[in-house]
Each structure stands twice: as C-alpha cells, then as structure tokens.
C-alpha atoms as a PDB file:
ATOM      1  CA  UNK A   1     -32.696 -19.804   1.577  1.00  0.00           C
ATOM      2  CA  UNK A   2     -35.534 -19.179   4.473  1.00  0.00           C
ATOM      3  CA  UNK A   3     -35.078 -17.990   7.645  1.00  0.00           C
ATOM      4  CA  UNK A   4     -35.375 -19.904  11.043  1.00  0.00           C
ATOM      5  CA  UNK A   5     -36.555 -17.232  13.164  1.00  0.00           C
ATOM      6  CA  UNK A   6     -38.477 -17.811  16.635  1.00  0.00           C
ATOM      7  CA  UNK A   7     -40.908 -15.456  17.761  1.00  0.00           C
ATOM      8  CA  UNK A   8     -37.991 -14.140  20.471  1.00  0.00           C
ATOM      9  CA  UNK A   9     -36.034 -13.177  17.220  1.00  0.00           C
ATOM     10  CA  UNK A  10     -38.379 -10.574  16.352  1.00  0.00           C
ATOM     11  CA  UNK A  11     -38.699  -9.146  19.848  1.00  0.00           C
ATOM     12  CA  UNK A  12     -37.002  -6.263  20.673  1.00  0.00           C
ATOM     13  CA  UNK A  13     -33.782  -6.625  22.712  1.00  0.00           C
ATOM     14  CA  UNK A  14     -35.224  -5.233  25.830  1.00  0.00           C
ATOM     15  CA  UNK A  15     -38.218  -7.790  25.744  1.00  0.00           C
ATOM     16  CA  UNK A  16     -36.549 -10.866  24.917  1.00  0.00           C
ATOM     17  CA  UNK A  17     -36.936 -12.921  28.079  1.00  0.00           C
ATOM     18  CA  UNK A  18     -34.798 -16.285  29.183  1.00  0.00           C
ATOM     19  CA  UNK A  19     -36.813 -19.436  27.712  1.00  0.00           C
ATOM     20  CA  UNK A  20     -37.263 -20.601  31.454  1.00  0.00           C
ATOM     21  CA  UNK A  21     -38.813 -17.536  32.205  1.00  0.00           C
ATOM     22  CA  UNK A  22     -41.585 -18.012  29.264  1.00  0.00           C
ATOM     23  CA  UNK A  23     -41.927 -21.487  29.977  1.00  0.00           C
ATOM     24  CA  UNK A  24     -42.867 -20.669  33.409  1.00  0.00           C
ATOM     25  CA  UNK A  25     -45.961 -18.540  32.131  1.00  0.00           C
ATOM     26  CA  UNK A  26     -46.557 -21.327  29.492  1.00  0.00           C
ATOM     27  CA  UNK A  27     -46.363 -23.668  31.674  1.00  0.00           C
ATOM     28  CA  UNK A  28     -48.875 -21.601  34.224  1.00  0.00           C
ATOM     29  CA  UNK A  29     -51.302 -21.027  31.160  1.00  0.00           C
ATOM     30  CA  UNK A  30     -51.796 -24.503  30.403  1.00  0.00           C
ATOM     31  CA  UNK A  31     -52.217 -25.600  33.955  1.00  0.00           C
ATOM     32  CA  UNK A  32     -55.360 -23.437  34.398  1.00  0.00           C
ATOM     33  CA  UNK A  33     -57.188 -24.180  31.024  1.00  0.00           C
ATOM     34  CA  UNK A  34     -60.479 -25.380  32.004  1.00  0.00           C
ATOM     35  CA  UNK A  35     -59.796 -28.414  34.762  1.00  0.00           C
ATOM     36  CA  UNK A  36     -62.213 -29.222  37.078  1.00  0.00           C
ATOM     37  CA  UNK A  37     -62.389 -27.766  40.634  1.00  0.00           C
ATOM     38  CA  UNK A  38     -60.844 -30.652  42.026  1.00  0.00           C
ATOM     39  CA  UNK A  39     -58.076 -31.253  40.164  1.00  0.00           C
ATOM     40  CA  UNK A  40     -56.608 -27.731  39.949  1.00  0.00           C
ATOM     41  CA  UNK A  41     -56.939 -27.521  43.954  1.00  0.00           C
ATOM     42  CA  UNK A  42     -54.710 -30.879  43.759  1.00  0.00           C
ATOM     43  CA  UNK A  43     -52.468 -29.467  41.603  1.00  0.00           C
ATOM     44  CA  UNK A  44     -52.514 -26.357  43.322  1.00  0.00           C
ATOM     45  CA  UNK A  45     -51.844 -27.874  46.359  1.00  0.00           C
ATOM     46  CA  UNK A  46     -48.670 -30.045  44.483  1.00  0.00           C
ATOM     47  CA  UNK A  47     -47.082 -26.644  43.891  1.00  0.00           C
ATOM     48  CA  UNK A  48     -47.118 -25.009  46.294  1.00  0.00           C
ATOM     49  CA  UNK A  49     -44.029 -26.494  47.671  1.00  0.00           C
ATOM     50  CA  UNK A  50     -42.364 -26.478  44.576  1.00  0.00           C
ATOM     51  CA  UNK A  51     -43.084 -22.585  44.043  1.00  0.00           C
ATOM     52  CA  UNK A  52     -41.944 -21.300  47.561  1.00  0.00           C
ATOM     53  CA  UNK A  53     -38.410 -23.143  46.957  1.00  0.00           C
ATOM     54  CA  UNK A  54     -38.408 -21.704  43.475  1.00  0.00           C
ATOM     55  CA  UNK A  55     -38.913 -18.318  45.163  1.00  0.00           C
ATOM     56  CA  UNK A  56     -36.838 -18.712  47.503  1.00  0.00           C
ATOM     57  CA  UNK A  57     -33.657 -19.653  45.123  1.00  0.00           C
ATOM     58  CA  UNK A  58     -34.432 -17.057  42.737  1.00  0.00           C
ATOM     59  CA  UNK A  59     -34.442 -13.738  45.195  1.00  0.00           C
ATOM     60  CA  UNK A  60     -30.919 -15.092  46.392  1.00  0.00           C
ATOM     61  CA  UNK A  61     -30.062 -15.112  42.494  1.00  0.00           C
ATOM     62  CA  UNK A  62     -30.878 -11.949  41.719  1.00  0.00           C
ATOM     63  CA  UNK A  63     -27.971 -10.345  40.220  1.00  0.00           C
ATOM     64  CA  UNK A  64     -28.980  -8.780  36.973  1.00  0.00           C
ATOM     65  CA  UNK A  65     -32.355  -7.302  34.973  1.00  0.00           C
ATOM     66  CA  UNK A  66     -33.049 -11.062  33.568  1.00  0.00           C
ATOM     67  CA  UNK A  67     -32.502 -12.583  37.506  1.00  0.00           C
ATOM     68  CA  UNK A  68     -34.430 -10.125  38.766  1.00  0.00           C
ATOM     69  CA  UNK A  69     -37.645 -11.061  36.055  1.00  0.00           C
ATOM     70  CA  UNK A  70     -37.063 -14.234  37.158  1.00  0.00           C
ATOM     71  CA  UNK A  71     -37.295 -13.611  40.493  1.00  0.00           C
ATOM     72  CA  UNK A  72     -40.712 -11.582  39.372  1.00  0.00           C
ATOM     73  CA  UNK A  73     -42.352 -14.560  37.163  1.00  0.00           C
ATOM     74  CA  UNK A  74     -41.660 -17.026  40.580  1.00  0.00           C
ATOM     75  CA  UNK A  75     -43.439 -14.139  42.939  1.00  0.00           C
ATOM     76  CA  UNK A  76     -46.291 -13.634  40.253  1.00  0.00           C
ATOM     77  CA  UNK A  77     -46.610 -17.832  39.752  1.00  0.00           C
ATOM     78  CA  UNK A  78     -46.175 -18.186  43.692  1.00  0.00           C
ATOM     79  CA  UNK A  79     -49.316 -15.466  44.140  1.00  0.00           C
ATOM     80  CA  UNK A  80     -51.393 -17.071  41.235  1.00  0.00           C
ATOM     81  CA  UNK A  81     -50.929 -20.885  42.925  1.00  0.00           C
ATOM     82  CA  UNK A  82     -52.381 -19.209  46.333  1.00  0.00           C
ATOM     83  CA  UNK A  83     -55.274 -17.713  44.322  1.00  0.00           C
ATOM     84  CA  UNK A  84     -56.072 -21.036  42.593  1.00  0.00           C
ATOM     85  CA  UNK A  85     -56.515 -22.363  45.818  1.00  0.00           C
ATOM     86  CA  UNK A  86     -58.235 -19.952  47.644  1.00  0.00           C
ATOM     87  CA  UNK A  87     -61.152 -19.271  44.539  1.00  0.00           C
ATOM     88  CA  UNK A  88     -60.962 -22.931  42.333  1.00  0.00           C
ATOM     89  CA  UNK A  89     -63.569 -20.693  40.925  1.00  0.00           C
ATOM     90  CA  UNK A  90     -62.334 -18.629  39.273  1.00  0.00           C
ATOM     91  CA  UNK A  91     -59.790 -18.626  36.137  1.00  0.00           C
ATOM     92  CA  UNK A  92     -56.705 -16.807  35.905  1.00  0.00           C
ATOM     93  CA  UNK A  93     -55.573 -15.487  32.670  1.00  0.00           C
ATOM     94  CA  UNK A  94     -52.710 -13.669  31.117  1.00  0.00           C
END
C-alpha cells in the first residue's frame, strides 16, 4: 500500500497555501523563463489588465489569513508585471 502524498501534504499546516495561490507564482515563474524582450513586454502588457482586476477583487475578499495571502500574491504579481515592463531586461526570480 503506497502513499499519494503531494508536496502540500508534507508542509506544515501554517505553510500550506490554497492551490490558486501557488499556481499564481507557478504560473508567474514560467511566464518569465527566458522569452525574448518583445514578447514578455506583450505579455506584460496583456496582464496588466487582468492583474489590476485580480487586485482589485481580492482586497475586497479579504476575510481570513489565506484571503489575505491572496490578496498578497495579486499585489506581489501586480508589482512584478509593472517591473517586466519597465526593465524587459532584466529577469525576475523567486
């Protein structure tokens, strides 16, 4: 008999965030994995809609520790997106 355990499984109870929340950084990660300039300003600019009506859900959802992280990630991911498109440059990393 094996065990089906996921990676959350083995997290402590205090660190085991929502799935949306970790597929937001996940989801952040692979967006930024070596694309040209060009494209990640495109795609930059393609969020950046998206993320500010994320945020802007989120802070009015806010009613608990895991809300408020979510609220957090969509702040961090909302920051990031305006970085991308200021310095294509650079690379952000977790």
């Amino acid at each position: 008999m094996g065990l089906n355990l996921s990676v959350t499984d083995l997290l402590p109870r205090k660190y085991r965030f929502a799935t949306d929340i970790l597929e937001s950084f996940i989801d952040f990660i692979d967006d930024n994995i070596e694309k040209p300039i060009e494209q990640k300003l495109r795609e930059a600019k393609r969020r950046e809609e998206e993320l500010k009506i994320k945020k802007q859900e989120s802070i009015k959802a806010v009613e608990s520790e895991e809300t408020a992280l979510k609220h957090v990630v969509n702040c961090f991911l909302v920051i990031a997106n305006q970085l991308e498109k200021k310095y294509p440059n650079s690379t952000l990393k977790l």
